[in-house]
Protein backbone atom coordinates (compact mmCIF):
# COMPACT_ATOMS: atom_id res chain seq x y z
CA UNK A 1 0.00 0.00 0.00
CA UNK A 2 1.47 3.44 -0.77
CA UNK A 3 2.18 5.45 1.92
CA UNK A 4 0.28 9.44 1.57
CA UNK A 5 4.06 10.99 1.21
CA UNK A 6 4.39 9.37 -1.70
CA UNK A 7 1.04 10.46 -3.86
CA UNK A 8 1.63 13.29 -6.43
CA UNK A 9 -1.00 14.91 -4.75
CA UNK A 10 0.32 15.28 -0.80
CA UNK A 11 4.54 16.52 -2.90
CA UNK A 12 2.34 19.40 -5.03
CA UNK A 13 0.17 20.57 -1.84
CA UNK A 14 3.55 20.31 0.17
CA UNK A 15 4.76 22.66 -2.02
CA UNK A 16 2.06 24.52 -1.58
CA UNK A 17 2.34 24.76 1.86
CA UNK A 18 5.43 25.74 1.89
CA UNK A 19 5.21 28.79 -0.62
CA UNK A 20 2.51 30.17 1.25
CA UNK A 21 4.77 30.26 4.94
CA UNK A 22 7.30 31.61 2.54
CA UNK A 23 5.03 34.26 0.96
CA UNK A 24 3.28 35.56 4.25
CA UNK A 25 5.96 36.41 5.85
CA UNK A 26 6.86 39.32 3.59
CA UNK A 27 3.03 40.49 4.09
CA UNK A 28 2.11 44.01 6.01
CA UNK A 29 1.01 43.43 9.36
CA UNK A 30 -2.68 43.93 8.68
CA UNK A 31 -2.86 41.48 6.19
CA UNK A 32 -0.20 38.95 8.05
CA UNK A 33 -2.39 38.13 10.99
CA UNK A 34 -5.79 37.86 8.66
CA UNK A 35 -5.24 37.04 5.27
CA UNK A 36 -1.96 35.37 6.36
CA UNK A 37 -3.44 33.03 9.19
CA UNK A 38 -6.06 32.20 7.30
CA UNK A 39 -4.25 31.02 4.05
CA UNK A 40 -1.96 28.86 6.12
CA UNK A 41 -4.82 27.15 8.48
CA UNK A 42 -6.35 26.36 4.97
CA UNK A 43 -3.03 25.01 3.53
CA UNK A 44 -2.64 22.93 6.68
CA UNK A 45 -6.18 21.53 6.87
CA UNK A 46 -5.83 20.59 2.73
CA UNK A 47 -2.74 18.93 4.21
CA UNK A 48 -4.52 17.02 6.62
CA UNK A 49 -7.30 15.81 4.10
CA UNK A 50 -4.69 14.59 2.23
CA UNK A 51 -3.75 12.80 5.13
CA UNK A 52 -6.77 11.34 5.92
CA UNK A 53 -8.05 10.54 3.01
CA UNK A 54 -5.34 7.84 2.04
């Protein structure tokens, strides 16, 4: 059975992740601790779904 770090799907969403972290940080402070938060909750939980759903 393949593991979930292995799927296309879970490397491209890693990615993912991993842009937004890198992204936010250069965001103003209004935006860092609203838009910011929110996009990497939402990264995290699609990271999660991945999870679960394998």
């Amino acid at each position: 059975m393949a593991r979930y770090d292995h799927l296309p799907v879970y490397k491209v969403s890693y990615e993912l992740l991993l842009l937004v972290f890198q992204i936010t940080k250069y965001f103003s402070r209004e935006f860092k601790y609203t838009i910011g938060q929110e996009l990497k909750k939402e990264a995290i939980e699609m990271m999660t779904n991945i999870y679960r759903a394998k």
